[in-house]
Protein backbone atom coordinates (compact mmCIF):
# COMPACT_ATOMS: atom_id res chain seq x y z
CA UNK A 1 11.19 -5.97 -18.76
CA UNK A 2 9.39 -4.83 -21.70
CA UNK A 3 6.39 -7.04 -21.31
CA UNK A 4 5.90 -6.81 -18.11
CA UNK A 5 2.45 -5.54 -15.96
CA UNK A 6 3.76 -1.50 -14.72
CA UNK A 7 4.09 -3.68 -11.62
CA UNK A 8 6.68 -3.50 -8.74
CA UNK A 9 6.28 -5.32 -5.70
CA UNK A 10 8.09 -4.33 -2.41
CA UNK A 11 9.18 -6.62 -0.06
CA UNK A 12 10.32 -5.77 3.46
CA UNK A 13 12.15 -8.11 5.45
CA UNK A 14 13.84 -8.86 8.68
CA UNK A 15 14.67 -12.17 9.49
CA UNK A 16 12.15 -14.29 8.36
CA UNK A 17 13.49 -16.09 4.81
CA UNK A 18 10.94 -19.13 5.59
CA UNK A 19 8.20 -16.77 4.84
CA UNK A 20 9.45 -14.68 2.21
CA UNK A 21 10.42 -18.34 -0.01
CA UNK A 22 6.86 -18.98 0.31
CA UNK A 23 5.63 -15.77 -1.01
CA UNK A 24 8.16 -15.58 -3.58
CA UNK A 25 6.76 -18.88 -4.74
CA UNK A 26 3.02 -17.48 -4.75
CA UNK A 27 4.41 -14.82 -6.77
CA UNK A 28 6.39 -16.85 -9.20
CA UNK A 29 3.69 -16.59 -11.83
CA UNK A 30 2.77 -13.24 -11.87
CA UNK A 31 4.56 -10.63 -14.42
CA UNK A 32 5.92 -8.42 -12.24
CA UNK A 33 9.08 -6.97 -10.59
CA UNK A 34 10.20 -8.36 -7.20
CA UNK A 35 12.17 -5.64 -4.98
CA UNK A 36 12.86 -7.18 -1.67
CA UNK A 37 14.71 -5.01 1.08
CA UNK A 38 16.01 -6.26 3.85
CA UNK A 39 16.79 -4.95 6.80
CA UNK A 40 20.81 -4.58 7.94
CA UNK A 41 20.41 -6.36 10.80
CA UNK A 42 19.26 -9.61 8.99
CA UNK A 43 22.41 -9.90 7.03
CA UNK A 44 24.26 -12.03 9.40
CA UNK A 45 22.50 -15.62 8.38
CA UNK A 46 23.57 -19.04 9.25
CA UNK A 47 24.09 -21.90 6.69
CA UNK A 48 21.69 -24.37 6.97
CA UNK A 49 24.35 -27.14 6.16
CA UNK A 50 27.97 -27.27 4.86
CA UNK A 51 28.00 -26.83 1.10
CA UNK A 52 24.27 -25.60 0.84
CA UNK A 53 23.06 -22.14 0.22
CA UNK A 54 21.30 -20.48 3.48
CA UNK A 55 17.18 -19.60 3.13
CA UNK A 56 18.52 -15.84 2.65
CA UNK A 57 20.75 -16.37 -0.26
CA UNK A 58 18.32 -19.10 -2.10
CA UNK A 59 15.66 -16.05 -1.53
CA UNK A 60 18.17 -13.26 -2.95
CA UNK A 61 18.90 -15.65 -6.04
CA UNK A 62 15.62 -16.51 -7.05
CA UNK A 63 14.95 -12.76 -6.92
CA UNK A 64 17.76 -11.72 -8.90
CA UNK A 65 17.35 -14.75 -11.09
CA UNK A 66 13.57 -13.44 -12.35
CA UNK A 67 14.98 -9.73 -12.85
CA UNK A 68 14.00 -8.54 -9.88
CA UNK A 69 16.52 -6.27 -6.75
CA UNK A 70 17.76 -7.30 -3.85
CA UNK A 71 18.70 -3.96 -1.37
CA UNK A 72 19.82 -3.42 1.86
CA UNK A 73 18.19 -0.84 4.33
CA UNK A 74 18.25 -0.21 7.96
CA UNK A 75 16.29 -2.00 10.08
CA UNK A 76 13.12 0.29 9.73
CA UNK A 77 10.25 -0.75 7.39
CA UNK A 78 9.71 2.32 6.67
CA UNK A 79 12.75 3.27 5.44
CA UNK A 80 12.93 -0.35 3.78
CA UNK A 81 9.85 0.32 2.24
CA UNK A 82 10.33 3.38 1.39
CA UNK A 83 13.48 2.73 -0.21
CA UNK A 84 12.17 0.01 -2.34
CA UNK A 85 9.26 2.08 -3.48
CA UNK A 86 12.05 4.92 -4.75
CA UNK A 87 14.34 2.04 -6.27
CA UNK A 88 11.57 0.10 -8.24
CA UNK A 89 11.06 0.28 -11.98
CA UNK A 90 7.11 0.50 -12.44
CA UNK A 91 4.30 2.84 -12.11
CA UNK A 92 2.37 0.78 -9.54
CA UNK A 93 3.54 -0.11 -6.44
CA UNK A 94 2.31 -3.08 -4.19
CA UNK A 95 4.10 -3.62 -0.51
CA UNK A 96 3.93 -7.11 0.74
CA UNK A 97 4.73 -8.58 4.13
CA UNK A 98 7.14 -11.44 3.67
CA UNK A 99 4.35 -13.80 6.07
CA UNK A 100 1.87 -12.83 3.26
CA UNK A 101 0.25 -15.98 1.26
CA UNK A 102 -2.06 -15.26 -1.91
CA UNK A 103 -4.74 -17.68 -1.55
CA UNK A 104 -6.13 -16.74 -4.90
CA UNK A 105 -4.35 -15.11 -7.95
CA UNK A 106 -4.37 -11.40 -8.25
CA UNK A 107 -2.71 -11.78 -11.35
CA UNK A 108 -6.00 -10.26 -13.54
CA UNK A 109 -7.11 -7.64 -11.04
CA UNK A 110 -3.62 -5.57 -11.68
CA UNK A 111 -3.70 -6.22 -14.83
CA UNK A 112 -7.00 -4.47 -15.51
CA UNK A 113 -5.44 -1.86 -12.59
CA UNK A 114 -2.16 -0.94 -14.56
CA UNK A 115 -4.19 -1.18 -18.12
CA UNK A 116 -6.35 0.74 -17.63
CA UNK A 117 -5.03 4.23 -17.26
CA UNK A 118 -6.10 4.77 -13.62
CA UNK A 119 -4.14 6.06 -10.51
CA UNK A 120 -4.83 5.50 -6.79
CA UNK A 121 -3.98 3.79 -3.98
CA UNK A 122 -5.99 0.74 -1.78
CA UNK A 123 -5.63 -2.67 -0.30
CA UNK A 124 -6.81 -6.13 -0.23
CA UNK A 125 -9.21 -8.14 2.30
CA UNK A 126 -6.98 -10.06 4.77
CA UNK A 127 -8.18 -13.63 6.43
CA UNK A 128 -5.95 -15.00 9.30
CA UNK A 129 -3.55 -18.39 8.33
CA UNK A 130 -4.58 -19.77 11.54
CA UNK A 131 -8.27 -21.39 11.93
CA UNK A 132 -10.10 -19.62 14.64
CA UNK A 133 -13.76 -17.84 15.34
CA UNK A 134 -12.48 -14.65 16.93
CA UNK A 135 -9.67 -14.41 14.12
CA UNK A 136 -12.56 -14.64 11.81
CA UNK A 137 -14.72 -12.20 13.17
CA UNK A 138 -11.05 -9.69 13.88
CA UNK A 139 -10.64 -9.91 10.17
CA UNK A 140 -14.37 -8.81 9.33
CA UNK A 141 -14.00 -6.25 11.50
CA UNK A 142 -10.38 -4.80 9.90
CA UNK A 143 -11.95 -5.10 6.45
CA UNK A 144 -15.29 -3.12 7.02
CA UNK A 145 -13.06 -0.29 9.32
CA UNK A 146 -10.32 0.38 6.17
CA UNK A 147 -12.75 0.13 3.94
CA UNK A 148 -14.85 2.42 5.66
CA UNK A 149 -12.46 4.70 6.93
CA UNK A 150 -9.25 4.13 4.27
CA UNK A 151 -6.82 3.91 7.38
CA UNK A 152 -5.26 0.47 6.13
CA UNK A 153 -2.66 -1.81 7.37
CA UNK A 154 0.37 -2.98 5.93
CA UNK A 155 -1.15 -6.71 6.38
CA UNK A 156 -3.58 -5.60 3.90
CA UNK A 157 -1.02 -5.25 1.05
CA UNK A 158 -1.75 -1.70 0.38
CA UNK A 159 -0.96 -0.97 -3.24
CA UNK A 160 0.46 2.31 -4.46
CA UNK A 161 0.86 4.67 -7.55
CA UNK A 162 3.55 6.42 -7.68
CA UNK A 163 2.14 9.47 -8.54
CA UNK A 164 0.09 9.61 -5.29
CA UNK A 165 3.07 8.84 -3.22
CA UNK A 166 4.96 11.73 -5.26
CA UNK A 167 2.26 14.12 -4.32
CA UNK A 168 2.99 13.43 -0.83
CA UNK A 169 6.22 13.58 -0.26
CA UNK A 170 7.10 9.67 -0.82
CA UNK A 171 6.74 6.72 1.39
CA UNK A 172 7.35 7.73 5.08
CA UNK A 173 10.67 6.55 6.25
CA UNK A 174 10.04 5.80 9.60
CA UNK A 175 9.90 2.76 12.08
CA UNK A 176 6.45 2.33 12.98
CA UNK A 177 3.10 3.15 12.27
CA UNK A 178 4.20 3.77 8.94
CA UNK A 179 0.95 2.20 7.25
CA UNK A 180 -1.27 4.74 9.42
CA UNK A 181 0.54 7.54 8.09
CA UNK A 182 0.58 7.05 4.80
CA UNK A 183 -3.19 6.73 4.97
CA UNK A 184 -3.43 9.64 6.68
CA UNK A 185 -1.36 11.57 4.09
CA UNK A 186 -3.47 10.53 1.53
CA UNK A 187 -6.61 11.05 2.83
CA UNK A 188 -5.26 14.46 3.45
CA UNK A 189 -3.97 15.29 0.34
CA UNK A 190 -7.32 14.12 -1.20
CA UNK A 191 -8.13 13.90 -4.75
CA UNK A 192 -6.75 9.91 -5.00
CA UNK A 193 -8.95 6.98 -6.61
CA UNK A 194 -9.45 4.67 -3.30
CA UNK A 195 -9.58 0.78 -4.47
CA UNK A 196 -10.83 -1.45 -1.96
CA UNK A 197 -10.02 -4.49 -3.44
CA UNK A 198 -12.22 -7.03 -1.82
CA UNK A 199 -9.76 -9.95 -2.67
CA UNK A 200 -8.84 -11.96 0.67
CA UNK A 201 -4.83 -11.93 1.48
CA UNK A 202 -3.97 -14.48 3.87
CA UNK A 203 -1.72 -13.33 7.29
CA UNK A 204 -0.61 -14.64 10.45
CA UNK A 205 -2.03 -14.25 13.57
CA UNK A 206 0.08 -16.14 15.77
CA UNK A 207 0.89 -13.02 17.81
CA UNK A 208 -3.16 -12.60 18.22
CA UNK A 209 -3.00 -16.04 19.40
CA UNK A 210 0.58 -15.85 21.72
CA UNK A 211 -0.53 -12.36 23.10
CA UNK A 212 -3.83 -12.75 23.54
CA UNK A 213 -6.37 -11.20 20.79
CA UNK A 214 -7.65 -8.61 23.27
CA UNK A 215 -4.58 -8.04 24.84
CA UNK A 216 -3.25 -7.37 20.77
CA UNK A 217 -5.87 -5.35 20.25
CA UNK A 218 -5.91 -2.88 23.26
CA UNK A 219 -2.18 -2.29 23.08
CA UNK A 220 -2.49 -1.98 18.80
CA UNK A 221 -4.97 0.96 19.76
CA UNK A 222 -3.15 2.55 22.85
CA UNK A 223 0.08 3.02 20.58
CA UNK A 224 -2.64 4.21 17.93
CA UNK A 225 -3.57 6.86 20.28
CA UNK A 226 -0.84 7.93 21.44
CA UNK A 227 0.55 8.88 17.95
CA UNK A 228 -2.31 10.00 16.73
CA UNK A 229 -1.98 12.76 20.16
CA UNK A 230 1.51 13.65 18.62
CA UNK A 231 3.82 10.65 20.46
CA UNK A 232 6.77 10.57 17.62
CA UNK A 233 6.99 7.05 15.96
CA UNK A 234 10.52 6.48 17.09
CA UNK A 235 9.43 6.76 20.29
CA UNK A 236 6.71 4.61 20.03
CA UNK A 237 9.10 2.01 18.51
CA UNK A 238 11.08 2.40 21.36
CA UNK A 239 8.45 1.58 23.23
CA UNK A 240 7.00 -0.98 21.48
CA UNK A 241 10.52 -2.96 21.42
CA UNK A 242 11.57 -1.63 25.36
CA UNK A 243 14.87 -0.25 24.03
């Protein structure tokens, strides 16, 4: 591990192995350490075929296989998350979405991050997998407002060190709106390098496209609200899921 960047890269996920062999595969190149969590629930897999390893277990082995961790968490990403961020090895800490895709290499931009002596948090651009105008224009607009305001989103891969997220208590362990708070908290705490990395990560916006983009939208900012007016998250995950 000795040659490795003073990267660790945390992996939520529930469920969805397709995506996260993908990413792991965008990611085989870079120097860095792999810490996927997944979430309890997602244990329970079913083989693909008789005598072949399941999309879960040919996930957990590459991991393991390039010295990275495998954990298990409750099914909260923040508490995955946040447990990943405590568990990992490395100074800098970058939290991927398992339906991220790198559509360029980010390989020399952390380099030059963990090289050169520098703390802070940010994020990346996003662009939308799908090919569509108001997709376009939604990502414009989610770029300028983070950038502008450094409230990001976890589909931005927001990017950690640890020494910010020590000054603030750690990650927040809770089940939603867990990006927004850790913005919050440091923007609050002040005194943190912001990087906003203008390199485009690519997402999906299928549930733009299956809900409705202003639907999405208007229902992303009425659970926005209500937290910010004091609505606890685990209510709003309630909510959100209609337990």
């Amino acid at each position: 591990m000795s040659g490795r960047m003073d990267l660790s890269i945390v992996i939520p996920v529930h469920r969805d192995f397709a995506s996260l062999l993908a990413l792991l595969d965008d990611l085989a190149s870079m120097d860095a350490e792999v810490v996927v969590v997944e979430a309890v629930s997602s244990a329970q897999s079913t083989l693909e075929a008789p005598g072949h390893l399941n999309l879960r277990d040919q996930c957990r082995q590459l991991v393991l296989q390039q010295g990275g961790q495998w954990l298990s968490s409750q099914a909260s990403r923040g508490a995955q998350i946040a447990l990943g961020c405590h568990k990992a090895n490395h100074s800098w800490l970058w939290v991927l979405h398992a339906d991220t895709r790198l559509i360029v290499s980010v390989t020399a931009y952390f380099q030059a991050l963990c090289s050169g002596g520098q703390t802070g948090w940010g994020r990346f651009d996003i662009c939308f997998r799908e090919v569509h105008q108001r997709l376009e224009l939604l990502a414009l607009f989610m770029n300028w407002r983070s950038r502008w305001t450094q409230i990001c989103t976890g589909d931005q891969g927001m990017f950690f060190h640890r020494h910010c997220l020590q000054q603030i208590g750690g990650f927040p362990s809770q089940p939603l709106m867990e990006d927004i708070e850790v913005s919050k908290l440091l923007k609050e705490k002040g005194g943190f390098v912001f990087h906003g990395a203008s390199i485009r990560l690519q997402t999906s916006g299928r549930r733009w496209l299956k809900n409705g983009w202003l639907k999405t939208i208007l229902q992303m900012w009425q659970f926005r609200l209500q937290y910010y007016f004091g609505k606890p998250a685990q209510a709003l995950y309630d909510q959100y899921y209609k337990r």
